[in-house]
Structure formats: structure tokens, C-alpha cells
Protein backbone atom coordinates (compact mmCIF):
# COMPACT_ATOMS: atom_id res chain seq x y z
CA UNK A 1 -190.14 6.24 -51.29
CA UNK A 2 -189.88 6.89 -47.20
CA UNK A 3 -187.97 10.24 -47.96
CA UNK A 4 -185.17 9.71 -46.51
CA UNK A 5 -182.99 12.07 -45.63
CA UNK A 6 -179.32 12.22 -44.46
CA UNK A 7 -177.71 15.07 -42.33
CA UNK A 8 -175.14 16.07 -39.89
CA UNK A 9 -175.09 17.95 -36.26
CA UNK A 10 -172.18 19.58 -37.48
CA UNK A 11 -170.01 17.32 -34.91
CA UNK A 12 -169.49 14.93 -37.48
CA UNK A 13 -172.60 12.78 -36.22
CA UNK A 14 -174.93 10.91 -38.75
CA UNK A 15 -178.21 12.06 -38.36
CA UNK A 16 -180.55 9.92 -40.66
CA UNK A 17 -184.48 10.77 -40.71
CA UNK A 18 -187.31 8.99 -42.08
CA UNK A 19 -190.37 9.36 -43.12
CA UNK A 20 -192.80 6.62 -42.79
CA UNK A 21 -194.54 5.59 -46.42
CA UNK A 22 -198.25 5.35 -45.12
CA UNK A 23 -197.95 8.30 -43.26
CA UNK A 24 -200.22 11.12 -44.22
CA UNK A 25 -199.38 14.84 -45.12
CA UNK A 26 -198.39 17.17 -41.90
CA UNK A 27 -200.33 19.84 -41.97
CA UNK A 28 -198.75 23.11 -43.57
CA UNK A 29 -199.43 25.04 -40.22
CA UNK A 30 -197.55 22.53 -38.31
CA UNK A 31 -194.35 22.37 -40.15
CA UNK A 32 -192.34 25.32 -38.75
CA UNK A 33 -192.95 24.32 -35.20
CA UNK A 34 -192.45 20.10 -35.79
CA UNK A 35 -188.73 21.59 -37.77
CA UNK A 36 -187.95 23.17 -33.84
CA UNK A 37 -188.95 20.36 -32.22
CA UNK A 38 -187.22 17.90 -34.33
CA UNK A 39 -184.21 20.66 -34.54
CA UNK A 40 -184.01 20.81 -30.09
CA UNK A 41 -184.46 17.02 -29.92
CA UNK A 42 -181.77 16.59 -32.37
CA UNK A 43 -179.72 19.41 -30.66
CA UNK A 44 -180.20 17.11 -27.05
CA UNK A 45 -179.50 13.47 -28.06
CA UNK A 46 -176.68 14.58 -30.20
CA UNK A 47 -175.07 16.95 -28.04
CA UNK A 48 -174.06 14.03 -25.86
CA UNK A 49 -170.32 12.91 -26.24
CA UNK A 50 -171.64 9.04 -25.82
CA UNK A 51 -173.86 9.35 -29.24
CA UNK A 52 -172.30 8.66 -32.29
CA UNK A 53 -175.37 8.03 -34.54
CA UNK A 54 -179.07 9.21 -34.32
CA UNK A 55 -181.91 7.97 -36.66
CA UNK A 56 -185.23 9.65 -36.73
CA UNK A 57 -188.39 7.85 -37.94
CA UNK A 58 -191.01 9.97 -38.00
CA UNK A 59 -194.97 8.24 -38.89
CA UNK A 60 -198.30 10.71 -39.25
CA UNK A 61 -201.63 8.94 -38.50
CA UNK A 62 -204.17 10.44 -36.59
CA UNK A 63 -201.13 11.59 -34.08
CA UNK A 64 -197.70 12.18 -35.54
CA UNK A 65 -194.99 9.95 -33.66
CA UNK A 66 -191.19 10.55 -33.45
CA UNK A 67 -189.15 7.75 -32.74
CA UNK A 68 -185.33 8.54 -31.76
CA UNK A 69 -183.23 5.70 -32.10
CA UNK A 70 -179.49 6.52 -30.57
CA UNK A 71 -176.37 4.40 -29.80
CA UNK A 72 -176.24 6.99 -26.10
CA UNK A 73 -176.47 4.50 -22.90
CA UNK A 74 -177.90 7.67 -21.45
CA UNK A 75 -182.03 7.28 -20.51
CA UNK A 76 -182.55 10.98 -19.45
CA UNK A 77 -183.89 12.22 -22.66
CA UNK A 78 -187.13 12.84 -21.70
CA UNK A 79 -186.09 14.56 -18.56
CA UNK A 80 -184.15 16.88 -20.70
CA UNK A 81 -186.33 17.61 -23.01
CA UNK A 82 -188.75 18.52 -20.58
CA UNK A 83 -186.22 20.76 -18.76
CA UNK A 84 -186.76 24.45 -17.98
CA UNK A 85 -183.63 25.34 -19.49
CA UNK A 86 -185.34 23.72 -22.91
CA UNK A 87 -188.10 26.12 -22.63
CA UNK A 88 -189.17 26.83 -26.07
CA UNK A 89 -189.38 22.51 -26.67
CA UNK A 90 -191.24 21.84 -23.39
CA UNK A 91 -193.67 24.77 -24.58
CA UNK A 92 -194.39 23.15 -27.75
CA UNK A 93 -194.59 19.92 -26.65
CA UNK A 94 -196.60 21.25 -24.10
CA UNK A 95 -198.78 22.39 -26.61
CA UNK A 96 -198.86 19.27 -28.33
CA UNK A 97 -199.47 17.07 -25.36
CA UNK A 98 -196.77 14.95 -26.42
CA UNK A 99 -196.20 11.77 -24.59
CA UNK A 100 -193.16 10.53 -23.88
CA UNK A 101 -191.34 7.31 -23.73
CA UNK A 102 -188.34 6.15 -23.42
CA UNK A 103 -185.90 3.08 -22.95
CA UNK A 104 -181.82 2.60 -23.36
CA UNK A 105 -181.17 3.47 -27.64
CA UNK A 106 -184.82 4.68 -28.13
CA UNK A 107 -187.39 7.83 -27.12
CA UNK A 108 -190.49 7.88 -28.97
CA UNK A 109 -192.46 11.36 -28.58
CA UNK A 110 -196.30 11.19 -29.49
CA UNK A 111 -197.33 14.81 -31.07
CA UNK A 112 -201.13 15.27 -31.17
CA UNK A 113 -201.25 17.67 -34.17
CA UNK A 114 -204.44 19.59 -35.32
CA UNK A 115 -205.37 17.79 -38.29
């Protein structure tokens, strides 16, 4: 099935994340450092009083994309999680040259990951 999984910010937010079915395997090497990423984004769009749900659909081809879908009229996402206060995420998606995109309920981060 898409491995879905169900969790909570510990605010009492609904934070659903899904994995797509025809994505392929992330590689082992890549795990720990896609968990802080997903952790920080998580930790940002949540952290917002206006967001009361986040879902998380993540999809590995040849890149591994994130999509972020929120009910937050907020469209500063990417600016924040590109912030020098966020160091540690703008490093790794530094190091990922992750692209960014966003638009009002949505922020979909490419990750180009080594395998």
C-alpha cells in the first residue's frame, strides 16, 4: 500500500504522510538526513497558529519530491525554510539542491538524492 502514516506535532495537529506506490527505495544513506528535513519542514508549517492540518506526500523517481499540502493562508514557507535562523535545513537542502515551489495550501521541495 502507499504507507501511510499518521502522526501528531504534539499541538494536537494531524500530520498525515505518504508515500507514493511507484516510488522507488530511498537510499539507506539518505534516510537520517531526509527524517531532519522532513522533521524542520514539519516543525515550520506546523508551528504556525493558522495550520490546522498538514499532509505530506512524498514520491522517489530519479529526484525525490516532497509535496506539503497545508490549510495555512501563509505563502512564506520557502522563505523560511531557507532562513538563516533554519540553518541546519537550508544546509541540507543546500546540499541537495532542492528546488522550491510554492503557492497558497501547497510547497513542493525537489531533493536531488545520490542514487
Amino acid at each position: 500500500d502507499g504507507s501511510a502514516t499518521v502522526t501528531d506535532d504534539g499541538r494536537g495537529i494531524p500530520v498525515d504522510i505518504q508515500i507514493d506506490n511507484g516510488s522507488v527505495e530511498i537510499p539507506e544513506i539518505e534516510r537520517l538526513s531526509l527524517y531532519r528535513i522532513l522533521q524542520q519542514c514539519i516543525s515550520i508549517i506546523a508551528g504556525t497558529k493558522s495550520t490546522r492540518f498538514l499532509n505530506i506526500y512524498l514520491k522517489k523517481t530519479r529526484k525525490l519530491n516532497l509535496n506539503f499540502y497545508h490549510d495555512s493562508s501563509l505563502k512564506d514557507f520557502s522563505e523560511r525554510f531557507t532562513d538563516t535562523h533554519n540553518r541546519d535545513l537550508t544546509t541540507r537542502l543546500d546540499y541537495y539542491s532542492a528546488v522550491i515551489r510554492e503557492d497558497t495550501g501547497k510547497v513542493e521541495v525537489d531533493l536531488e538524492l545520490s542514487a
